[in-house]
C-alpha atoms as a PDB file:
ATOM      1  CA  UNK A   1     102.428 107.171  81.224  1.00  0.00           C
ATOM      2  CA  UNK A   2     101.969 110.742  81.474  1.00  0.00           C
ATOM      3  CA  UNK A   3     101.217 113.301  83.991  1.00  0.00           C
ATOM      4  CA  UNK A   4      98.818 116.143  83.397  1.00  0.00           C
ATOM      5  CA  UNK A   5      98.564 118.911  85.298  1.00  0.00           C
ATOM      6  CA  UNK A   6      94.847 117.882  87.008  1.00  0.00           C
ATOM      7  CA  UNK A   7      96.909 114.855  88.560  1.00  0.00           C
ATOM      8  CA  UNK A   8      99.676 117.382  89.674  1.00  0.00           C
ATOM      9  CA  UNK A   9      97.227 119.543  91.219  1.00  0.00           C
ATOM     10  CA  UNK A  10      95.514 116.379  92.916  1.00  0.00           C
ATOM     11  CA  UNK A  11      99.079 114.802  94.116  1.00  0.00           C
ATOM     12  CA  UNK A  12      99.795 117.805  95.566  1.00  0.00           C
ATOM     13  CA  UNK A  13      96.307 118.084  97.539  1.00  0.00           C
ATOM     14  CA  UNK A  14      96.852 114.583  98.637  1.00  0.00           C
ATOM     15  CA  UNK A  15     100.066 115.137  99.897  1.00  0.00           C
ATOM     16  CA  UNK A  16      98.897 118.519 101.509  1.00  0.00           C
ATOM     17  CA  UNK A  17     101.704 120.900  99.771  1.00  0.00           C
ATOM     18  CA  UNK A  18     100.722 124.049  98.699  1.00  0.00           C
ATOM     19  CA  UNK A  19     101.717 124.219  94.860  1.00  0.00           C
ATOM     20  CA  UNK A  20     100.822 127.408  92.074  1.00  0.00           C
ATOM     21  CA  UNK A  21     100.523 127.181  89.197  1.00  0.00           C
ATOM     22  CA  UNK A  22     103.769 127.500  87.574  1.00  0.00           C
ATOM     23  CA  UNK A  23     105.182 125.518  89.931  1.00  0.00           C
ATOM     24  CA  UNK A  24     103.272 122.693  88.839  1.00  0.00           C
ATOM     25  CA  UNK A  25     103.709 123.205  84.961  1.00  0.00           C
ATOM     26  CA  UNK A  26     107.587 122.608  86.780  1.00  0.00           C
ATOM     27  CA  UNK A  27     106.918 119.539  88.500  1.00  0.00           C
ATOM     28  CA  UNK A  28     104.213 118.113  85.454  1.00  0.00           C
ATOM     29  CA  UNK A  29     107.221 118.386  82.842  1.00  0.00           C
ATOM     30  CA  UNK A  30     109.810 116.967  85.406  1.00  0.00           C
ATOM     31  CA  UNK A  31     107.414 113.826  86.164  1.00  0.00           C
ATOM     32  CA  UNK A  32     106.660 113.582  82.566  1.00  0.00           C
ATOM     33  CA  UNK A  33     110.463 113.335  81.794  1.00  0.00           C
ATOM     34  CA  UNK A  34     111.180 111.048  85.285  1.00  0.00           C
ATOM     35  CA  UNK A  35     108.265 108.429  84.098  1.00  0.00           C
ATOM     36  CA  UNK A  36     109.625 108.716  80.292  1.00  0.00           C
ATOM     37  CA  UNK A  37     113.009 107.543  81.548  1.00  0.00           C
ATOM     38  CA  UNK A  38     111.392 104.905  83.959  1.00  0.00           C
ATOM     39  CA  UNK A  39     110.039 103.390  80.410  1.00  0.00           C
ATOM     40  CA  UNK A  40     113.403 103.187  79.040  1.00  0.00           C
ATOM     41  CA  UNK A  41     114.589 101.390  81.982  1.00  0.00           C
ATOM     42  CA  UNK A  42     111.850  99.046  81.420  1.00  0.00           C
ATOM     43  CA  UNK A  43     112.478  98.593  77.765  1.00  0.00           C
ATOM     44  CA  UNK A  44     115.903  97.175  78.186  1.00  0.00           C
ATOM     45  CA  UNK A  45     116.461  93.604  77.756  1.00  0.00           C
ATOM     46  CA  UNK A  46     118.027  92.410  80.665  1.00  0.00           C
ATOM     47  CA  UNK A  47     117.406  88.706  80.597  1.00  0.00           C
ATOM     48  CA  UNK A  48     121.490  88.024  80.006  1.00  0.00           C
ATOM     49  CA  UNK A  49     122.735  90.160  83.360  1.00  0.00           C
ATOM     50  CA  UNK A  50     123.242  88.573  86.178  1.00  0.00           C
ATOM     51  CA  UNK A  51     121.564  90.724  89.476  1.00  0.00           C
ATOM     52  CA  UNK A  52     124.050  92.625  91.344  1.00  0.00           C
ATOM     53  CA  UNK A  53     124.447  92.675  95.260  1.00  0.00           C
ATOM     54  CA  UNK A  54     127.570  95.066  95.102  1.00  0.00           C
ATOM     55  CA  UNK A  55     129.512  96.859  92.120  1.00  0.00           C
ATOM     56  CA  UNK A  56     132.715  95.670  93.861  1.00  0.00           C
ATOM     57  CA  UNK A  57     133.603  91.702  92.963  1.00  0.00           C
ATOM     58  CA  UNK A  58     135.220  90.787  96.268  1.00  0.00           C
ATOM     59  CA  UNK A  59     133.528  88.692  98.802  1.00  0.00           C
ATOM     60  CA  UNK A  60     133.418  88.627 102.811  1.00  0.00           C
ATOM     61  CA  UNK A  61     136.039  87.400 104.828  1.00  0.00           C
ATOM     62  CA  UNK A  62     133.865  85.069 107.325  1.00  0.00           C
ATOM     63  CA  UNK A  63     135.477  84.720 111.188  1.00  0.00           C
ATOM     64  CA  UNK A  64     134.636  82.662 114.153  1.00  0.00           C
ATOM     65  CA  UNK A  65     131.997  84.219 116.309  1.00  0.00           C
ATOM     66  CA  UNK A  66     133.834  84.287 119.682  1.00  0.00           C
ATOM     67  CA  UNK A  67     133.126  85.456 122.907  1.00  0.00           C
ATOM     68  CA  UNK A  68     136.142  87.587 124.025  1.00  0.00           C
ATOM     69  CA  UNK A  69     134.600  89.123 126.998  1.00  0.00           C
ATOM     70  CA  UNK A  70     131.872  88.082 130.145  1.00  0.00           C
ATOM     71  CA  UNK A  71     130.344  90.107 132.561  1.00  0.00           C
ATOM     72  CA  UNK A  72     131.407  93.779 131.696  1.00  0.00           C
ATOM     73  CA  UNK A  73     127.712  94.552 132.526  1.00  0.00           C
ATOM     74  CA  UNK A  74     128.795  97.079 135.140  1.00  0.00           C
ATOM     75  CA  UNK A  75     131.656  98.604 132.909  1.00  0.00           C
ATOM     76  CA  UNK A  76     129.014  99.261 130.435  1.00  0.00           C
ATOM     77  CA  UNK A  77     125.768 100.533 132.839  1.00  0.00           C
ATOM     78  CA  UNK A  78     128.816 103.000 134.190  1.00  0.00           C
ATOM     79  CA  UNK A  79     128.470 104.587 131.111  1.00  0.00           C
ATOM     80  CA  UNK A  80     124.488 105.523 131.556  1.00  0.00           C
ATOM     81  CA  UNK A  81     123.649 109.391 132.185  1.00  0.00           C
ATOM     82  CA  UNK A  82     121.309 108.334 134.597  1.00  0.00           C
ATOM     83  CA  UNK A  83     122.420 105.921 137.585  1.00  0.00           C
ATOM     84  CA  UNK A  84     120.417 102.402 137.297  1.00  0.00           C
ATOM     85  CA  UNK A  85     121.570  98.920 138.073  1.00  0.00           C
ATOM     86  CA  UNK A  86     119.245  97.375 135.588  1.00  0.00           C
ATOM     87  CA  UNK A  87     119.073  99.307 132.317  1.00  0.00           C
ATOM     88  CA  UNK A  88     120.052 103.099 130.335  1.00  0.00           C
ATOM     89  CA  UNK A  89     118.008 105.993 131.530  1.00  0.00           C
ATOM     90  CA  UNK A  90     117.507 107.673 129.105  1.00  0.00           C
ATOM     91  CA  UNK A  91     115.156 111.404 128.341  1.00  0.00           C
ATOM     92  CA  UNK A  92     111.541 111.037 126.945  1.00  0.00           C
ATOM     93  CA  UNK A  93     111.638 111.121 123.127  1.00  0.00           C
ATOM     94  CA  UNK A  94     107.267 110.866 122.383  1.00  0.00           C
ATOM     95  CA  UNK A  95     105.221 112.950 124.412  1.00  0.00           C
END
């Protein structure tokens, strides 16, 4: 696949980011090169590897889910800028 410098232009307009001209040449040839490395990727035979879920062979110690404390409610509400019996107060984040 490779990226001309129409679909740069028209990426860009989609995306709403001002680009010139030799910016774009930029970002065409560093696509170009991104998408030509995406194609070696794919041409690699990896039908013998086994999938990965960490680089690290070591696996999780498991321990007993245990209660260890009840009713700390209060201690915890204490801790709330903003005194409420029920819940955090906390400031407005969407206006």
């Amino acid at each position: 696949m490779t990226i001309d410098l129409k679909t740069v232009k028209k990426i860009s307009k989609l995306a709403r980011i001002s680009v010139d001209d030799e910016k774009a040449k930029k970002l065409e040839s560093d696509l170009n090169s991104i998408f030509e490395f995406i194609e070696k990727l794919n041409r690699l035979d990896t039908s013998k590897s086994e999938p990965l879920t960490s680089v690290v062979d070591a696996k999780l110690q498991l321990r007993k889910d245990e209660i260890k404390s009840q009713n700390i409610r209060d201690q915890i509400l204490k801790n709330s800028p903003d005194e409420n019996k029920d819940f955090f107060v906390v400031p407005k984040v969407v206006e």
